[in-house]
PDB file of N, CA and C in Angstrom:
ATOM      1  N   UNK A   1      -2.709 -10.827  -2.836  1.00  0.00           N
ATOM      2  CA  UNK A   1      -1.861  -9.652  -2.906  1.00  0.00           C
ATOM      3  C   UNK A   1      -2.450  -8.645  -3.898  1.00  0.00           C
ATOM      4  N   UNK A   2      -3.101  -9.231  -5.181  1.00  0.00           N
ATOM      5  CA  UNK A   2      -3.884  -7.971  -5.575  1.00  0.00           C
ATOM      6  C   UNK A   2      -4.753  -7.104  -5.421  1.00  0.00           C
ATOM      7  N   UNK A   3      -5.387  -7.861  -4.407  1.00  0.00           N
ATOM      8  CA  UNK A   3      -6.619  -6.891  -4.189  1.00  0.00           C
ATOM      9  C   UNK A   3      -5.780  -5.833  -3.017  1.00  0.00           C
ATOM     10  N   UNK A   4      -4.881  -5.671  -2.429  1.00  0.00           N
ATOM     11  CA  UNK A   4      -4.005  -5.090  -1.816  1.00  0.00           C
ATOM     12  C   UNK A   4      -3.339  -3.571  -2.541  1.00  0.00           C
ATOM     13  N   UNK A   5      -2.639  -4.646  -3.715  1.00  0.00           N
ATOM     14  CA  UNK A   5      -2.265  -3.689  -4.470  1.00  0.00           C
ATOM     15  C   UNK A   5      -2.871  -2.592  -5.183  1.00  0.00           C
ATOM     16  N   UNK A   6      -4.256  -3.457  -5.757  1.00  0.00           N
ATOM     17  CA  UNK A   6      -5.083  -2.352  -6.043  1.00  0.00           C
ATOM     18  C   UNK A   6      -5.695  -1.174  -5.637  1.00  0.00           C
ATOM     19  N   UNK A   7      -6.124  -1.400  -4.364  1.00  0.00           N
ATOM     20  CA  UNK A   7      -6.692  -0.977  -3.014  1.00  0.00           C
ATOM     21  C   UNK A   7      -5.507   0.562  -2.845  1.00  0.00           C
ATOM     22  N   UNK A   8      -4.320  -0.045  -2.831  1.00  0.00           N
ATOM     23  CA  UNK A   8      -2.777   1.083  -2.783  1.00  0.00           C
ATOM     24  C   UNK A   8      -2.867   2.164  -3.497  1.00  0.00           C
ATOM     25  N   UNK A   9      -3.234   1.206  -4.549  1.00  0.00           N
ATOM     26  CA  UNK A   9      -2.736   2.532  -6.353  1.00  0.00           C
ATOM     27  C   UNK A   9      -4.225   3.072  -6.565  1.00  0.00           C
ATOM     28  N   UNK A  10      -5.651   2.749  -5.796  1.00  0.00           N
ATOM     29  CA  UNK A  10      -6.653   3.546  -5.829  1.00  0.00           C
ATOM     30  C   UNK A  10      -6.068   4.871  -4.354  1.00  0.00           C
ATOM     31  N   UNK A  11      -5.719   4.434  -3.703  1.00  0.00           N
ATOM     32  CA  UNK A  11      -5.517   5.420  -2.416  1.00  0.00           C
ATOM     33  C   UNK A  11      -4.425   6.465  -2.994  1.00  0.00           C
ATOM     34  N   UNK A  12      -3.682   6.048  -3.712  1.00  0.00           N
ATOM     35  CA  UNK A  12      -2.314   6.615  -4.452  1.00  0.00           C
ATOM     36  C   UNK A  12      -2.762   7.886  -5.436  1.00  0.00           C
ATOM     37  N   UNK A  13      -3.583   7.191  -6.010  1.00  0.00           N
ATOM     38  CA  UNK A  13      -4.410   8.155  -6.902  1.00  0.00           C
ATOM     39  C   UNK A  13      -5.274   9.336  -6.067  1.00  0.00           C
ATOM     40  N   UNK A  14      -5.898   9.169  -5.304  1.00  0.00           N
ATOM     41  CA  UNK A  14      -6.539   9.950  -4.085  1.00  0.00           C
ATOM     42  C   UNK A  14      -5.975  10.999  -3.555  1.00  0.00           C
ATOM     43  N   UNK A  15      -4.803  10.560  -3.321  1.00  0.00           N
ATOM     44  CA  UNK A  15      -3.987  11.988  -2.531  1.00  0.00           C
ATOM     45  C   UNK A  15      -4.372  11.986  -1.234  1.00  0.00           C
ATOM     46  N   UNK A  16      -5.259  11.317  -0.691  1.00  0.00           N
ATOM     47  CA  UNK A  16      -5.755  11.446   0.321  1.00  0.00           C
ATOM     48  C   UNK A  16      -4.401  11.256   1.175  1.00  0.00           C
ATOM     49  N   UNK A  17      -3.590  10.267   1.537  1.00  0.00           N
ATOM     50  CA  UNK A  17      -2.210  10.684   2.429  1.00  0.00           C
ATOM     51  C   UNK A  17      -0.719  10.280   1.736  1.00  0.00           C
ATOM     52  N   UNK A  18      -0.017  10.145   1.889  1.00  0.00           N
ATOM     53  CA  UNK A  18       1.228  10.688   1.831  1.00  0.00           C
ATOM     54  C   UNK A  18       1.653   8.526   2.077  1.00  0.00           C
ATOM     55  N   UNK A  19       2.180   7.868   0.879  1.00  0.00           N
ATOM     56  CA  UNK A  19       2.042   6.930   0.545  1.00  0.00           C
ATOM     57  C   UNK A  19       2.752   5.623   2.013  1.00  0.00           C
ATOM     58  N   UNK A  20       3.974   6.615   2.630  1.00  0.00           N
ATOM     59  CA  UNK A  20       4.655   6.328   3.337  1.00  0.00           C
ATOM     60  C   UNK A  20       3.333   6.665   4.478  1.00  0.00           C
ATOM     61  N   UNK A  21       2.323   6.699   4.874  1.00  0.00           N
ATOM     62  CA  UNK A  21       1.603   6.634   5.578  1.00  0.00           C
ATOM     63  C   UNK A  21       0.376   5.835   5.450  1.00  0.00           C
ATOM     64  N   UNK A  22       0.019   4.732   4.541  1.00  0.00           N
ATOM     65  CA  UNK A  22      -0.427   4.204   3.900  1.00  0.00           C
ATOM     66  C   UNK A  22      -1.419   2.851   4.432  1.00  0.00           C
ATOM     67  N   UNK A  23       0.012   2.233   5.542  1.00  0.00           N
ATOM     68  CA  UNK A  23      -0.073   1.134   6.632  1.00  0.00           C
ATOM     69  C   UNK A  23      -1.324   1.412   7.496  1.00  0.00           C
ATOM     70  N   UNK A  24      -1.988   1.953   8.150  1.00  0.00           N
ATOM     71  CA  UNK A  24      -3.422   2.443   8.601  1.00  0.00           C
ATOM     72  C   UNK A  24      -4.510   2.318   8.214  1.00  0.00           C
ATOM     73  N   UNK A  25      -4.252   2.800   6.656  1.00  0.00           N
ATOM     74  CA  UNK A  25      -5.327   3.007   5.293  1.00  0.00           C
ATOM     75  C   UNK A  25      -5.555   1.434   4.810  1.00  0.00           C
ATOM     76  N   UNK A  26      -4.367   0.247   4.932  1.00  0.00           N
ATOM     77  CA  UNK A  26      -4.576  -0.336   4.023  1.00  0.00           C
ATOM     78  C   UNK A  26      -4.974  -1.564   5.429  1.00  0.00           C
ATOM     79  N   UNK A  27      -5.131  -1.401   7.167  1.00  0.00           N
ATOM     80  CA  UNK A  27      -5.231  -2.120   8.029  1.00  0.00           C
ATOM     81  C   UNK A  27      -6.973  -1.617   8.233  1.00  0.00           C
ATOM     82  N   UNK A  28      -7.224  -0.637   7.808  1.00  0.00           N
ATOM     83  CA  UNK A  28      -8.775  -0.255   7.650  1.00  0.00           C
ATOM     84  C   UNK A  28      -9.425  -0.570   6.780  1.00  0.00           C
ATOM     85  N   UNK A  29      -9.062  -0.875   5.845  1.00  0.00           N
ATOM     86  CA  UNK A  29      -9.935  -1.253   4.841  1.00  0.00           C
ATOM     87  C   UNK A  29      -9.866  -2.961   4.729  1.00  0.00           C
ATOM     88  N   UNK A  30      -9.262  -4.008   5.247  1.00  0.00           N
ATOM     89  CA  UNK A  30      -8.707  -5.218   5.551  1.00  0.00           C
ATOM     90  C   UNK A  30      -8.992  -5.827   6.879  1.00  0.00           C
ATOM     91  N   UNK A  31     -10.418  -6.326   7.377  1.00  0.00           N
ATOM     92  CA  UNK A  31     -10.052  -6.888   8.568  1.00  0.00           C
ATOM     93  C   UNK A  31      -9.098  -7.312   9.200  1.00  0.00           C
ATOM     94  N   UNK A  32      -8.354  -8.733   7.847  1.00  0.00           N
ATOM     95  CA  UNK A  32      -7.423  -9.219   8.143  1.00  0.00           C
ATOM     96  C   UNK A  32      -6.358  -8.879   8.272  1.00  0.00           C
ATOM     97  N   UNK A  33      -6.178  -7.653   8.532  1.00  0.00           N
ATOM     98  CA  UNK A  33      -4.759  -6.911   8.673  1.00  0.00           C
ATOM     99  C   UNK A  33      -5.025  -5.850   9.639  1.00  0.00           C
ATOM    100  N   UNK A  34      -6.196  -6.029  10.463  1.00  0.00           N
ATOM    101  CA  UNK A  34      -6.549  -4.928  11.543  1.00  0.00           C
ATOM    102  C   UNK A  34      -5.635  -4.895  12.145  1.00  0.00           C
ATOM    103  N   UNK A  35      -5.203  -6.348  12.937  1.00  0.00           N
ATOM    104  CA  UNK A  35      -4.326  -6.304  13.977  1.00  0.00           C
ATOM    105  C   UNK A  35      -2.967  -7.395  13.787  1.00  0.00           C
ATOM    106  N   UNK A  36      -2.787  -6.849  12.087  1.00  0.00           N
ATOM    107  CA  UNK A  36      -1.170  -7.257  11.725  1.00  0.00           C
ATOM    108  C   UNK A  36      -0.346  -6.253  11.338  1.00  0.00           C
ATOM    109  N   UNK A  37       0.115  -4.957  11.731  1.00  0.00           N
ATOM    110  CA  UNK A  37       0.813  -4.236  11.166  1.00  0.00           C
ATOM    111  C   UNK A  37       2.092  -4.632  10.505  1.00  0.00           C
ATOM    112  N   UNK A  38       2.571  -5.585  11.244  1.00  0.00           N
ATOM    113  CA  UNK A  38       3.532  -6.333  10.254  1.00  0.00           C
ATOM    114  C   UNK A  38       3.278  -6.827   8.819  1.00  0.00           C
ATOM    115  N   UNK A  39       2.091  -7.527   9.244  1.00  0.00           N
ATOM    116  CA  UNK A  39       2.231  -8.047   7.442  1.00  0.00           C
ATOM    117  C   UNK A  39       1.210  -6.987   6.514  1.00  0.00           C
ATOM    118  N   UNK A  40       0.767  -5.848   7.025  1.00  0.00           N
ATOM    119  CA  UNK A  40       0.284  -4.606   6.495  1.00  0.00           C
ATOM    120  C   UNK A  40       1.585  -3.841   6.030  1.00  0.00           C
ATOM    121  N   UNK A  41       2.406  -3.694   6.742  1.00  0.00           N
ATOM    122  CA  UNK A  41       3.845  -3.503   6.551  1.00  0.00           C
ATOM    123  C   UNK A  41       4.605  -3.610   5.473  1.00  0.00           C
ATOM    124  N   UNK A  42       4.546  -5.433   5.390  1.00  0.00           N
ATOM    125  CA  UNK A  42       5.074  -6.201   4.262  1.00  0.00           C
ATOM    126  C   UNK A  42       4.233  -5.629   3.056  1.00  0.00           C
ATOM    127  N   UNK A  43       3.145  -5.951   2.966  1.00  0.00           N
ATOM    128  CA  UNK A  43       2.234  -5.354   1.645  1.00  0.00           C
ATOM    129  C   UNK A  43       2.739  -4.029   1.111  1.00  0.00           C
ATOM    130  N   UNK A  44       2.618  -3.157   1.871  1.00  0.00           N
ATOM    131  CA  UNK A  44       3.141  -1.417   1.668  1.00  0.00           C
ATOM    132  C   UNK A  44       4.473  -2.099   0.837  1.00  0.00           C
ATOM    133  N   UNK A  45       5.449  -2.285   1.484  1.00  0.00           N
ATOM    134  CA  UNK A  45       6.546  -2.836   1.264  1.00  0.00           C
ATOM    135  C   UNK A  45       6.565  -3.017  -0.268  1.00  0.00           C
ATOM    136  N   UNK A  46       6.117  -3.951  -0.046  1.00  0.00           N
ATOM    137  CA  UNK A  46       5.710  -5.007  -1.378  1.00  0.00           C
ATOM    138  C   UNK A  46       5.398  -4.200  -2.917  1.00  0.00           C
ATOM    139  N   UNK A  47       4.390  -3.436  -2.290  1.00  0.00           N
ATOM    140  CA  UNK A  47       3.849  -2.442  -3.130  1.00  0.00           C
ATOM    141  C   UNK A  47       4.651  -1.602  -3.547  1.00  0.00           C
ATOM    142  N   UNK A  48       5.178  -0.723  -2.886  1.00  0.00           N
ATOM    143  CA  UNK A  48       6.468   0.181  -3.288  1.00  0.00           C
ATOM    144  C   UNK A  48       7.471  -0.299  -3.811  1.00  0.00           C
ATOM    145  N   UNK A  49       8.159  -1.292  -3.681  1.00  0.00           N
ATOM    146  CA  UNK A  49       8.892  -2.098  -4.608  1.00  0.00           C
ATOM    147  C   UNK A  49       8.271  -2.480  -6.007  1.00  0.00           C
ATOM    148  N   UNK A  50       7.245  -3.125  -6.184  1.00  0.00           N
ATOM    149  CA  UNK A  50       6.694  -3.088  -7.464  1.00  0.00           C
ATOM    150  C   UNK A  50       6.772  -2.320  -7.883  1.00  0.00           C
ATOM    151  N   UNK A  51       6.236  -0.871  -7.944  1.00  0.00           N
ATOM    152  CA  UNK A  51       5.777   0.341  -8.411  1.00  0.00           C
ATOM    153  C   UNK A  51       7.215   0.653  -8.661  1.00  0.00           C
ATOM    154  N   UNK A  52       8.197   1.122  -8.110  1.00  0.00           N
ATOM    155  CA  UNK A  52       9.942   1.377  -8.187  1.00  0.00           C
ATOM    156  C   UNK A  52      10.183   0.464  -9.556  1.00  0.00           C
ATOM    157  N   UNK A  53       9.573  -0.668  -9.704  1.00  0.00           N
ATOM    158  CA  UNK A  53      10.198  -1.832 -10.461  1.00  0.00           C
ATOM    159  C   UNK A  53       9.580  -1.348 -12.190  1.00  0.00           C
ATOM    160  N   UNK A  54       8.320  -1.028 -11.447  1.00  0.00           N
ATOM    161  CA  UNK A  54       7.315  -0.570 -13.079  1.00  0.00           C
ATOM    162  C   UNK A  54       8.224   0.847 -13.588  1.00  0.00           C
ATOM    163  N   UNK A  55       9.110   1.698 -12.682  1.00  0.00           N
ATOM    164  CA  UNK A  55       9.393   2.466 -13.285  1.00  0.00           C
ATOM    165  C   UNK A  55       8.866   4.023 -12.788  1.00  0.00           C
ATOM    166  N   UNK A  56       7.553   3.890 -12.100  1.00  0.00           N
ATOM    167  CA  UNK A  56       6.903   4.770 -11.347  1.00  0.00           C
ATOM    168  C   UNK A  56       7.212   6.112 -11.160  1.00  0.00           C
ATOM    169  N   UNK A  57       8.249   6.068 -10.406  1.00  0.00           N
ATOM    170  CA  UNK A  57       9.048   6.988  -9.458  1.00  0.00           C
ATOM    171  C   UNK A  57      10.203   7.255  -9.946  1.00  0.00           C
ATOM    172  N   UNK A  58      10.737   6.192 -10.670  1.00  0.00           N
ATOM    173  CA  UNK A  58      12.545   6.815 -11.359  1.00  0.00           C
ATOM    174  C   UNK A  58      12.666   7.681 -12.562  1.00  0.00           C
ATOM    175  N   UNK A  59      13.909   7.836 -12.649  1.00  0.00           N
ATOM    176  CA  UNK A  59      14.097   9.157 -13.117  1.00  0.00           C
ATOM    177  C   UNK A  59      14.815   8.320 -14.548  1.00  0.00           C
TER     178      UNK A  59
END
Protein backbone atom coordinates (compact mmCIF):
# COMPACT_ATOMS: atom_id res chain seq x y z
CA UNK A 1 0.00 0.00 0.00
CA UNK A 2 2.87 2.40 0.20
CA UNK A 3 4.31 2.44 -2.71
CA UNK A 4 0.63 3.37 -3.86
CA UNK A 5 0.37 5.96 -1.57
CA UNK A 6 3.38 7.49 -2.45
CA UNK A 7 2.98 7.24 -6.11
CA UNK A 8 -0.72 9.46 -5.10
CA UNK A 9 0.92 12.29 -3.05
CA UNK A 10 3.81 12.49 -5.92
CA UNK A 11 0.82 12.86 -8.64
CA UNK A 12 -0.97 15.19 -5.96
CA UNK A 13 1.87 17.36 -5.89
CA UNK A 14 1.96 17.51 -9.85
CA UNK A 15 -1.28 18.99 -10.52
CA UNK A 16 -1.20 17.07 -13.33
CA UNK A 17 -5.19 15.93 -12.71
CA UNK A 18 -7.77 16.60 -10.47
CA UNK A 19 -7.29 13.88 -7.50
CA UNK A 20 -10.87 12.47 -7.94
CA UNK A 21 -9.51 11.42 -11.33
CA UNK A 22 -6.60 9.71 -10.13
CA UNK A 23 -7.92 5.84 -10.67
CA UNK A 24 -6.29 5.76 -14.43
CA UNK A 25 -3.04 7.44 -13.22
CA UNK A 26 -2.56 5.08 -10.48
CA UNK A 27 -3.87 1.69 -13.03
CA UNK A 28 -0.93 3.10 -15.40
CA UNK A 29 1.65 3.25 -13.51
CA UNK A 30 0.77 -0.45 -11.72
CA UNK A 31 0.55 -3.40 -13.95
CA UNK A 32 -1.14 -4.99 -11.27
CA UNK A 33 -3.96 -2.82 -11.24
CA UNK A 34 -4.22 -2.48 -15.14
CA UNK A 35 -7.18 -4.48 -15.19
CA UNK A 36 -8.54 -3.99 -11.47
CA UNK A 37 -10.32 -0.80 -11.29
CA UNK A 38 -11.85 -1.96 -8.30
CA UNK A 39 -9.06 -2.46 -6.18
CA UNK A 40 -7.38 0.79 -7.96
CA UNK A 41 -10.56 2.19 -6.60
CA UNK A 42 -10.04 0.89 -3.12
CA UNK A 43 -6.40 2.42 -3.03
CA UNK A 44 -7.69 6.05 -4.23
CA UNK A 45 -10.17 5.37 -1.55
CA UNK A 46 -7.79 4.44 0.88
CA UNK A 47 -5.65 7.26 0.12
CA UNK A 48 -8.12 10.00 0.50
CA UNK A 49 -9.18 8.81 3.71
CA UNK A 50 -5.70 8.87 5.09
CA UNK A 51 -4.89 12.24 3.86
CA UNK A 52 -8.65 13.58 5.44
CA UNK A 53 -7.26 11.70 8.61
CA UNK A 54 -3.63 13.59 8.50
CA UNK A 55 -5.67 16.65 8.46
CA UNK A 56 -4.89 17.59 4.75
CA UNK A 57 -7.98 19.04 3.55
CA UNK A 58 -9.91 20.12 6.86
CA UNK A 59 -10.61 23.16 7.98
Amino acid sequence: MKKYFAYLEELRHSSVTNMYGARPYLQREFPELAHDPQRASEILRAWMDSYRTKGGNSK
